[in-house]
Structure formats: structure tokens, C-alpha cells
Protein backbone atom coordinates (compact mmCIF):
# COMPACT_ATOMS: atom_id res chain seq x y z
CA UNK A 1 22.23 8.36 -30.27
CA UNK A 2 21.46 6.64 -33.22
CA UNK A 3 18.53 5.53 -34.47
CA UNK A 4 16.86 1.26 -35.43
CA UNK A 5 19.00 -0.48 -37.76
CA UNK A 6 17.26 -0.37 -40.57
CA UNK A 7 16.98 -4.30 -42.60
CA UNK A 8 18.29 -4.89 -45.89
CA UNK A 9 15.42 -2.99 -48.07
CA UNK A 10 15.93 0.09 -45.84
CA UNK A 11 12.44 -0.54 -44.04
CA UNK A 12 12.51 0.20 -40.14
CA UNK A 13 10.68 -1.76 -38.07
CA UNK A 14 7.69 -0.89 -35.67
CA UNK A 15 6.63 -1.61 -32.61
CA UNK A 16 4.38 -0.74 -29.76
CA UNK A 17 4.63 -0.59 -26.70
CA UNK A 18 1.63 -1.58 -23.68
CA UNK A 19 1.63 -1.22 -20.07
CA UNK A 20 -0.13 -2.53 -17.19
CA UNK A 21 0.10 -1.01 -13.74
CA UNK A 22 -1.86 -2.41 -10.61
CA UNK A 23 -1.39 -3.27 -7.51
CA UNK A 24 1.51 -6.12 -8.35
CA UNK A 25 3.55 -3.96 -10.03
CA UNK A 26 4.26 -3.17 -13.88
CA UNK A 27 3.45 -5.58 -16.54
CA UNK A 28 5.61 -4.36 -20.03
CA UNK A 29 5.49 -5.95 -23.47
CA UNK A 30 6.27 -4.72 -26.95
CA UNK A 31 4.43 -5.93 -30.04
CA UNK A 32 5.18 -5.84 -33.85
CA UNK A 33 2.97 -2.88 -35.21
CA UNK A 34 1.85 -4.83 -38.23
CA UNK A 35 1.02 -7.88 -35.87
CA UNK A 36 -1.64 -9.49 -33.99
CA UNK A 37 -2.13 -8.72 -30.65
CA UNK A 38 -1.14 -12.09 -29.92
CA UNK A 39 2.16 -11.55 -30.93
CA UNK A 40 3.42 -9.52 -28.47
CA UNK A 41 6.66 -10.08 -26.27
CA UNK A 42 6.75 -11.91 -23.30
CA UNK A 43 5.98 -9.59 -20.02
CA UNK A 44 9.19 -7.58 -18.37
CA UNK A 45 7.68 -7.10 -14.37
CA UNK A 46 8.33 -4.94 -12.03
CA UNK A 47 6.81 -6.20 -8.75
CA UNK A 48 6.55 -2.42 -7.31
CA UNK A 49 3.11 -1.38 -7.47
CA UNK A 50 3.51 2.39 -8.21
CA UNK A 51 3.27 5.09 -5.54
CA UNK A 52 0.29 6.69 -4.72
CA UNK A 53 0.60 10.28 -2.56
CA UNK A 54 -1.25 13.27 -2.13
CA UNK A 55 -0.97 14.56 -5.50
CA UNK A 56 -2.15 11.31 -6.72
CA UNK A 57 -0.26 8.42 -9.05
CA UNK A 58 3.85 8.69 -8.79
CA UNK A 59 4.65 9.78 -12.66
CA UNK A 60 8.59 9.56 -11.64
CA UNK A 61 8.00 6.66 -10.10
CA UNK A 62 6.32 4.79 -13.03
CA UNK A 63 8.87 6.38 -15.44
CA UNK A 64 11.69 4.99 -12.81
CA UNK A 65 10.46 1.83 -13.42
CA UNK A 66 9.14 2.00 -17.10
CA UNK A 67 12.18 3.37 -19.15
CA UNK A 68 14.30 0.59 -18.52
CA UNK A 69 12.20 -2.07 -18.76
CA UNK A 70 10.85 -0.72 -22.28
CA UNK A 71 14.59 0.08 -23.58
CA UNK A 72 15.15 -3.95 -22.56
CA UNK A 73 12.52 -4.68 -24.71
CA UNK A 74 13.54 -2.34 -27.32
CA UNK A 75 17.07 -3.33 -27.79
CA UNK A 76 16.13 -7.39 -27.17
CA UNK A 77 13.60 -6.78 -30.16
CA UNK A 78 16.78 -5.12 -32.55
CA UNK A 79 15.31 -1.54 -31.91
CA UNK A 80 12.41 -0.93 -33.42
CA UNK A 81 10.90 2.46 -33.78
CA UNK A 82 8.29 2.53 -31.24
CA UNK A 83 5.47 4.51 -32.95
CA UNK A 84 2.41 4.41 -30.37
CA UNK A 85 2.34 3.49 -26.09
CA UNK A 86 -0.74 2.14 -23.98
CA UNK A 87 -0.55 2.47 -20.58
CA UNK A 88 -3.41 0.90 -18.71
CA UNK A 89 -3.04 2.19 -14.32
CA UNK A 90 -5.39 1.72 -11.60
CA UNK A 91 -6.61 4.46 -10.33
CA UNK A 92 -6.35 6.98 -13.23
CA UNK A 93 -9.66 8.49 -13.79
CA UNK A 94 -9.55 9.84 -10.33
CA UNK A 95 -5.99 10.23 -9.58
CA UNK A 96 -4.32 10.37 -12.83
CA UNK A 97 -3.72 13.85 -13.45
CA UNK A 98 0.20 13.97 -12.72
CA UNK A 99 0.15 10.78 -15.33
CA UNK A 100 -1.98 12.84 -17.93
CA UNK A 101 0.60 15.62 -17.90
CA UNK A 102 3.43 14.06 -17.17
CA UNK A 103 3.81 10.81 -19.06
CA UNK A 104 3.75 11.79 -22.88
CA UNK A 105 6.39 14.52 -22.99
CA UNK A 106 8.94 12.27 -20.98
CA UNK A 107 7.87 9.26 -23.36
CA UNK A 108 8.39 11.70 -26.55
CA UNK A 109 11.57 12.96 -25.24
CA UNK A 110 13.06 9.43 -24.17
CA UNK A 111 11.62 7.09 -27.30
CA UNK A 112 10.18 10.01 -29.71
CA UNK A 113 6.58 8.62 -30.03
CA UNK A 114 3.97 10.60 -29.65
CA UNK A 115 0.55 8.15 -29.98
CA UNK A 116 0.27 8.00 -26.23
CA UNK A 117 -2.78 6.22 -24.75
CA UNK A 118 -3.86 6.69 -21.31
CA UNK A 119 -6.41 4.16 -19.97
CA UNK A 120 -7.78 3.49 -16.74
CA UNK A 121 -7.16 -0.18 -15.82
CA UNK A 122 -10.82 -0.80 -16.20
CA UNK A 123 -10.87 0.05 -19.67
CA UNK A 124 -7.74 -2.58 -20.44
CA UNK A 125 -9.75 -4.94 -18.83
CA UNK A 126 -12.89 -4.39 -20.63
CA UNK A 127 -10.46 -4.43 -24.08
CA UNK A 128 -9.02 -7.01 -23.20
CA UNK A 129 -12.24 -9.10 -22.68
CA UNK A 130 -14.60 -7.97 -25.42
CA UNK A 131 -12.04 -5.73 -27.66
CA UNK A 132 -13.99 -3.01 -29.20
CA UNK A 133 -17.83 -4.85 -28.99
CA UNK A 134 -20.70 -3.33 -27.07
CA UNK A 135 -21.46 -4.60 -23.57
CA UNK A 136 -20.08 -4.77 -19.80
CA UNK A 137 -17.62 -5.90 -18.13
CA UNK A 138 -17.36 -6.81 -14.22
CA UNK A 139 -13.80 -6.45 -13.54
CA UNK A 140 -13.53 -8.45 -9.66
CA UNK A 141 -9.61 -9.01 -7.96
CA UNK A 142 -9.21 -7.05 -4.58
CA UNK A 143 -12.01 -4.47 -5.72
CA UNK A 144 -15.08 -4.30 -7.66
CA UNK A 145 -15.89 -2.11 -10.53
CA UNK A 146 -18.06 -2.47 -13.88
CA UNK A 147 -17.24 -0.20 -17.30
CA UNK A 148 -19.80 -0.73 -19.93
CA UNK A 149 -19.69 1.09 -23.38
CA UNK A 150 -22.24 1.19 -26.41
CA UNK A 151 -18.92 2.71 -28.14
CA UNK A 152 -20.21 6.03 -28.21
CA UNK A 153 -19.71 6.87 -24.18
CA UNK A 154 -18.44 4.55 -20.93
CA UNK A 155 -20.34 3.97 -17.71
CA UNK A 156 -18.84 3.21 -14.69
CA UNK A 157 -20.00 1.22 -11.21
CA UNK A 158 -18.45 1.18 -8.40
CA UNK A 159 -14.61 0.98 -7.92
CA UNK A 160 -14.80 4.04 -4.72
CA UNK A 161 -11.89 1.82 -3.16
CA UNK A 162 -12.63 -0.97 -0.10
CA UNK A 163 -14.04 1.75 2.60
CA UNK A 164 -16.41 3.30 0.46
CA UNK A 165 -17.48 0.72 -1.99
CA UNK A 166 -16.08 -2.22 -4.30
CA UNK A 167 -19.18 -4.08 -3.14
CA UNK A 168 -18.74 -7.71 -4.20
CA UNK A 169 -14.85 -7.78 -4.27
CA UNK A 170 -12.12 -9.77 -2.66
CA UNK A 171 -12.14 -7.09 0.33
CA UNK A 172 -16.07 -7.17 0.54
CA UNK A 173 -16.26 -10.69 0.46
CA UNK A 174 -12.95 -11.30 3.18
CA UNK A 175 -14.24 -8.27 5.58
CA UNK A 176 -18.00 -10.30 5.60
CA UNK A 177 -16.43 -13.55 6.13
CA UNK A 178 -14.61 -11.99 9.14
CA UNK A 179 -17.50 -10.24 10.56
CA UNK A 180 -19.31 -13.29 10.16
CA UNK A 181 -16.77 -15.26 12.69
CA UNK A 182 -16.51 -12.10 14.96
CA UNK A 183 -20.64 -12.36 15.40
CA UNK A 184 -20.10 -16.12 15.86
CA UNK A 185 -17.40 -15.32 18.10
CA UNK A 186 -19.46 -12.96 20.55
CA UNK A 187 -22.92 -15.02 20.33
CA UNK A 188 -24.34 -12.85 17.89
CA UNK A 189 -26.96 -13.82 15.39
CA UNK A 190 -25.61 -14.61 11.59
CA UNK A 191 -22.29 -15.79 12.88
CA UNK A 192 -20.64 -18.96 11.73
CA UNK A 193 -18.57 -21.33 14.01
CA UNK A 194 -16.88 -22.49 10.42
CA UNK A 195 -15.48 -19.44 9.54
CA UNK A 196 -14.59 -18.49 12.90
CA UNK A 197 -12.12 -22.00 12.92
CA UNK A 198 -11.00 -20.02 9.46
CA UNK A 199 -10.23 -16.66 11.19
CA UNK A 200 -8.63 -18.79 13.81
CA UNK A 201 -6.21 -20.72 11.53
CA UNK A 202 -5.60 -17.60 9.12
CA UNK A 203 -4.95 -14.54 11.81
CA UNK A 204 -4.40 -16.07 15.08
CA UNK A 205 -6.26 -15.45 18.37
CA UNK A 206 -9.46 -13.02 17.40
CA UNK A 207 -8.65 -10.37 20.20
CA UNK A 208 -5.85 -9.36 18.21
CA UNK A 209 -7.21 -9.80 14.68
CA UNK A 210 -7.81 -5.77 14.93
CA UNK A 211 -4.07 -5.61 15.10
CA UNK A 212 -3.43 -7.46 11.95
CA UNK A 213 -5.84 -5.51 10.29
CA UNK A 214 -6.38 -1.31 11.19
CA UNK A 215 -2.78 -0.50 10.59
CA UNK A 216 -1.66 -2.46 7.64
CA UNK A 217 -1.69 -0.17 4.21
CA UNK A 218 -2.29 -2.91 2.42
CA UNK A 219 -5.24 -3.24 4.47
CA UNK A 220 -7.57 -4.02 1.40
CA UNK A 221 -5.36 -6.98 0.73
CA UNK A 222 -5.34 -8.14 3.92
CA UNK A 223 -8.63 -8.81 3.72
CA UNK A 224 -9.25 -9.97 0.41
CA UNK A 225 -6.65 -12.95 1.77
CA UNK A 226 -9.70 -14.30 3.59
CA UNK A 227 -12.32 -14.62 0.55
CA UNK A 228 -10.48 -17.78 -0.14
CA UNK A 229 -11.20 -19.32 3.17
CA UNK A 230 -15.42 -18.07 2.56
CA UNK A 231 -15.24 -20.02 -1.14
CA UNK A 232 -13.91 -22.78 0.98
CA UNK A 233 -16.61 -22.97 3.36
CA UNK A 234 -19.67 -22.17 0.80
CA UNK A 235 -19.99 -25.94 0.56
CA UNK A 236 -21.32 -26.75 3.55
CA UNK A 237 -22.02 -23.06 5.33
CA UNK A 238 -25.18 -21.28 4.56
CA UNK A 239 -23.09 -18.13 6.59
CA UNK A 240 -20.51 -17.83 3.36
CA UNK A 241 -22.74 -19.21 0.68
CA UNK A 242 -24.93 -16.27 1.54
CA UNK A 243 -21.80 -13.78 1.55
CA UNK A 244 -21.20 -15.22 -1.42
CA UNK A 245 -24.50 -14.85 -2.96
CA UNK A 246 -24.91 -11.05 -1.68
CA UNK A 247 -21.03 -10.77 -3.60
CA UNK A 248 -22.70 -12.10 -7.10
CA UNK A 249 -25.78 -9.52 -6.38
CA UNK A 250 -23.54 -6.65 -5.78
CA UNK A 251 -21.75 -7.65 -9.19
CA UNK A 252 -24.76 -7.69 -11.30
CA UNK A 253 -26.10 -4.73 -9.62
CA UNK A 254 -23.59 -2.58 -11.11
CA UNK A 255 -23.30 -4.80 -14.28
CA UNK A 256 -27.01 -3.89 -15.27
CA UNK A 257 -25.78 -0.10 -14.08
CA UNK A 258 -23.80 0.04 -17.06
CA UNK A 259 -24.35 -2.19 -19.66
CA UNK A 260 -26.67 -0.67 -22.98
CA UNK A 261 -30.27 -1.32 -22.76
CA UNK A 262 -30.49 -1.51 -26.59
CA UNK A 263 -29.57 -5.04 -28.66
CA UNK A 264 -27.60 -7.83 -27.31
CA UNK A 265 -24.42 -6.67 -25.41
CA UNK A 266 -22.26 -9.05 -24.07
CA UNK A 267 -21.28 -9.83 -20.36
CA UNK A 268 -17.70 -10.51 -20.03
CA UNK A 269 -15.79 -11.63 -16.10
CA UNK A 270 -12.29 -10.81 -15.48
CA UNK A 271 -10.14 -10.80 -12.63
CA UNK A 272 -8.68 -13.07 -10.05
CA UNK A 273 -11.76 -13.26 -8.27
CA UNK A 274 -13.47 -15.49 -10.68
CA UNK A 275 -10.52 -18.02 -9.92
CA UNK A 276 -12.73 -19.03 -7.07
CA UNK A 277 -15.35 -20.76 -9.60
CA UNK A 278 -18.76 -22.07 -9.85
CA UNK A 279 -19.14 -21.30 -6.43
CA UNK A 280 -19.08 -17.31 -6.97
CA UNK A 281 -19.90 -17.49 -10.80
CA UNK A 282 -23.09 -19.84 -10.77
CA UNK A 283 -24.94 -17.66 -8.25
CA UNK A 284 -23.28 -14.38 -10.20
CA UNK A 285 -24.89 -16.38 -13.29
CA UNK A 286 -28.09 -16.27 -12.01
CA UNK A 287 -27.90 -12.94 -10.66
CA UNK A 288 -27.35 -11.54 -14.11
CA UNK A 289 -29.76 -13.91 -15.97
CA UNK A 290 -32.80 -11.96 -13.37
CA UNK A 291 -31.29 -8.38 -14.14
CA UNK A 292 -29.50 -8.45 -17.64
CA UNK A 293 -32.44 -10.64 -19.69
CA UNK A 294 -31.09 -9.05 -22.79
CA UNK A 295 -27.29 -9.78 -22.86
CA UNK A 296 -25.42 -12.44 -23.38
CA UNK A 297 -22.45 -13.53 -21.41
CA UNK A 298 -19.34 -14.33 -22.92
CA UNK A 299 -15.62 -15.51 -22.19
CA UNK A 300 -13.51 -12.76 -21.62
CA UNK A 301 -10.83 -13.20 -24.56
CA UNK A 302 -7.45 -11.71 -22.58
CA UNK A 303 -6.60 -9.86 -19.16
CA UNK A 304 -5.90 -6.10 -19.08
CA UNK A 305 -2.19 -6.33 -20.63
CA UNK A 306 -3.68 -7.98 -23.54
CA UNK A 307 -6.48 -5.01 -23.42
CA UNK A 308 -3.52 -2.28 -23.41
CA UNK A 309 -1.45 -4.18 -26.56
CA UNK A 310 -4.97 -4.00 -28.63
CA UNK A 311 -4.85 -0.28 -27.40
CA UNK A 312 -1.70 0.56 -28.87
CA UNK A 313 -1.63 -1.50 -31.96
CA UNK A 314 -5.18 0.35 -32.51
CA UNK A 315 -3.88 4.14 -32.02
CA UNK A 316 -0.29 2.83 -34.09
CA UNK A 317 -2.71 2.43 -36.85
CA UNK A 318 -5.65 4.85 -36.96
CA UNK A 319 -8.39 2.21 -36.04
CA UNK A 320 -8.94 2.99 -31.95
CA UNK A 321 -12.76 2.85 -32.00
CA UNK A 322 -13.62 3.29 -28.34
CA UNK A 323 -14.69 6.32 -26.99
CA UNK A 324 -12.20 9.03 -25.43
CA UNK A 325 -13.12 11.13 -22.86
CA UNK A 326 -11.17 13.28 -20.16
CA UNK A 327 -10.20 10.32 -17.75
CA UNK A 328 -10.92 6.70 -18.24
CA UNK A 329 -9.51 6.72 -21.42
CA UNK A 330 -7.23 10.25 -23.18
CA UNK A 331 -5.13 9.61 -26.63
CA UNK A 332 -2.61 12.09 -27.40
CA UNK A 333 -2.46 14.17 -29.25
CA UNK A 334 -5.93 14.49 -29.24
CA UNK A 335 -7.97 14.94 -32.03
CA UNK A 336 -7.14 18.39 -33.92
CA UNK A 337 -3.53 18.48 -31.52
């Protein structure tokens, strides 16, 4: 095969390549290696979420859907040589071993790079909210989880998936606004009539809203659909401005779990979650003003893609300053490789 076209002074051009995989599928751009982060391509999707089985994240399946997307991108963009890859997927740290072994020898054999960044999707999002400064970051969509970093080590909260945690998240918040109308429904105290017109509108008849929840597998989405409908009714329900309330406290909980004690770290949001507005972020405001005294919250400057370009740009040219470790966030080759 041959290699870039190389321009009139004999200079081929670089690129990088960044990757975000979650639960809508992959998000793929390529960006000039000598450019801003800004400056990267338009997204190529997917919109197949990658498989998930008992040996943990589907390598094959991301490569299935990765190669051709980034050879799109490649050939659109004149072929570049693409010099390093970020690749940002939920779920890494704890099921991302067939990724970790898997994913830079197929990239070195199909594009020849060999700066490969593997990130956990939190650590994109934290990137791509506060770039490389100290602090925390609460990232909030259909789950919950917090990353902090003083740049020398990462702390994690929460993120232990719908059933076991991800206390404040879409889920949380959709499965409390149900309960809520089930308690109404039954007589019980801390219902609420309002919600329970919700659940009625939403899902149908409540004897079978079991049905149309227990055996989905997207089961955490099916009840992150309802958060909407408690935002909705925080107004003028004390029910779902209290589930809403408890959601904020959960958040800064594991906020103040993670972020340094020492100077003034910044507080960034991110995540679809927020989209709901002052109604979730003014109590989460206040929730982190009462735990947090001594940071500083700030606008979160891009989403996780935008995390995983400042990634790759960073390992394409020897300045990635945030701390590596085994799982949330591995650069090969490592150090000494």
C-alpha cells in the first residue's frame, strides 16, 4: 500500500486520531497534529454502542466499527500519517482488559502508530472539562460517577452501574420518581399523585409498568427516560423536588470524595443530565458550596470527544501531563517500552 502523499516540500502531514465510545455508539474525529484541539474534524458516528459480554468490552467489535470510520477520515483528510490514537470507552477500568491487549497491535498493524491512549470515559470527560488543571469532575447522563486528580494520582466515586450505585444519575433519579408514583399509587406515605399522572402518561397502566421495565437490557435507560418527567414536576411537587435534591447530594457526596483538599481545585459538570437546569444544578450548587468550601466551580470547556482529541494531540507531542495508571488511563508504549 502506499504511504500519505507527501506536499510540495516533501513534508508529510500528521494527524491524530480520538475516539469516544458510550452507550450511543462511536464518536470518531481526526485532528491536525500541530493544531488546536479545536480544529479537529467533524464527528464520523456509529450509533452501535459496543458489545459488552462475559469477557468484558467487544475489541472486534469496536475495531469492526472503528477501522472504517478512521480510514474515511484518513483518506477525506488527503492521508495523513496518523502518529498517536485516544480512545476514551465506558466501562474500561473494570472491563477493559480485552481493549488493553487487543487494541494497539491491531491499530499498529492497520495505521502503523504506536502512541495509543487508553482512557476510561471518565477521564475524557474530566479532559475535556478542565484539560490538564487540578480538581473534580461530576460526570451525570444515565449514571453517576466523579474522577478527581491533583495530577499526580485519580480518585474515583461511584460509577458501580444502576443496581449497585450511580447514586444521583438519570437511572437514580427516574427509578425514585417511579417509586414515588407506585407509593402514591398503593396509599403509601411519600407518594405523589403528580408523578403518578407522569408514570401514567409515560408507561401505561401501572400493573404492567414491571413489564416495561425487569426485562428490558437497556433497563438503565429505561429508567433514566423518566428523570425528565421528575424535572418537570419539581416546580410545583415537593415529592420530585426532594428526589431531586437527594440527586444533587449524592453528586457532591462523591464530588468532595475526590476532589484535592489542598489549594483551589475547580468543580467542573458534564453530561446530559445537567440539560435539565437550574432545577438539578441550583440545589447541586448549594450542595457543593456546604461540602467543597475550597473549590471553585467552573464551566466545563468540551464533552468527552473533545477530552480524547486533547489526549492524543498531548501523547502526539510529548506533553500528556495526567497521571497513568493500570486502568482509567494506560499510554502505550509505556514509559521505558
Amino acid at each position: 500500500m502506499d504511504g500519505p502523499a507527501a506536499g510540495a516540500s516533501g513534508h508529510v502531514p500528521e494527524a491524530v486520531l480520538a475516539v469516544d465510545s458510550g452507550g450511543s455508539g462511536l464518536r470518531v474525529v481526526l485532528a491536525p497534529r500541530g493544531g488546536p484541539a479545536s480544529a479537529a474534524t467533524s464527528p464520523a458516528l456509529s450509533g452501535e454502542p459496543v458489545r459488552t459480554g462475559t469477557r468484558g468490552i467487544d475489541a472486534g467489535h469496536l475495531l469492526a466499527q472503528l477501522l472504517p470510520m478512521a480510514r474515511r477520515l484518513l483518506g477525506d483528510a488527503g492521508d495523513p500519517r496518523l502518529c498517536a490514537v485516544a480512545i476514551g470507552a465506558a466501562g474500561l477500568a473494570s472491563l477493559g482488559d480485552r481493549l488493553r491487549a487487543e487494541l494497539p497491535p491491531a491499530l499498529a498493524r492497520e495505521f502503523g502508530v504506536r502512541r495509543v491512549a487508553l482512557a476510561a470515559d471518565a477521564v475524557t470527560a474530566y479532559t475535556g472539562a478542565l484539560g490538564t488543571r487540578p480538581g473534580a469532575v461530576i460526570a451525570a447522563g444515565t449514571g453517576l460517577i466523579a474522577l478527581g486528580t491533583d495530577l499526580r494520582s485519580w480518585r474515583r466515586a461511584d460509577g458501580w452501574g444502576h443496581l449497585l450505585g450511580d447514586c444521583g444519575g438519570g437511572a437514580w433519579i427516574g427509578r425514585a420518581g417511579l417509586e414515588a408514583a407506585l407509593r402514591a399509587h398503593d396509599g403509601r406515605p411519600g407518594g405523589s399523585d403528580r408523578l403518578l399522572g407522569r408514570a401514567k402518561a409515560v408507561f401505561g397502566p401501572v400493573a404492567g409498568l414491571p413489564g416495561k421495565v425487569y426485562p428490558r437490557a437497556d433497563r438503565p435507560a429505561v429508567l433514566a427516560s423518566f428523570a425528565p418527567e421528575v424535572a418537570g414536576c419539581a416546580a410545583e411537587d415537593p415529592v420530585a423536588a426532594g428526589i431531586l435534591r437527594a440527586a444533587a447530594r449524592n453528586m457532591a457526596e462523591s464530588a468532595a470524595a475526590v476532589c484535592p483538599s489542598a489549594g483551589e481545585p475547580l468543580v467542573a459538570l458534564t453530561g446530559g443530565l445537567f440539560r435539565m437546569g437550574e432545577v438539578l444544578v441550583a440545589p447541586l450548587r448549594e450542595e457543593l458550596a456546604q461540602r467543597l468550601p475550597h473549590a471553585r466551580t467552573a464551566s466545563a470547556e468540551g464533552d468527552p470527544l473533545h477530552g480524547a482529541v486533547r489526549i492524543a494531540l498531548a501523547l502526539a507531542n510529548d506533553t500528556l501531563e495526567l497521571p497513568c495508571d493500570g486502568r482509567l488511563l494506560r499510554v502505550m508504549p509505556e514509559k521505558g517500552g
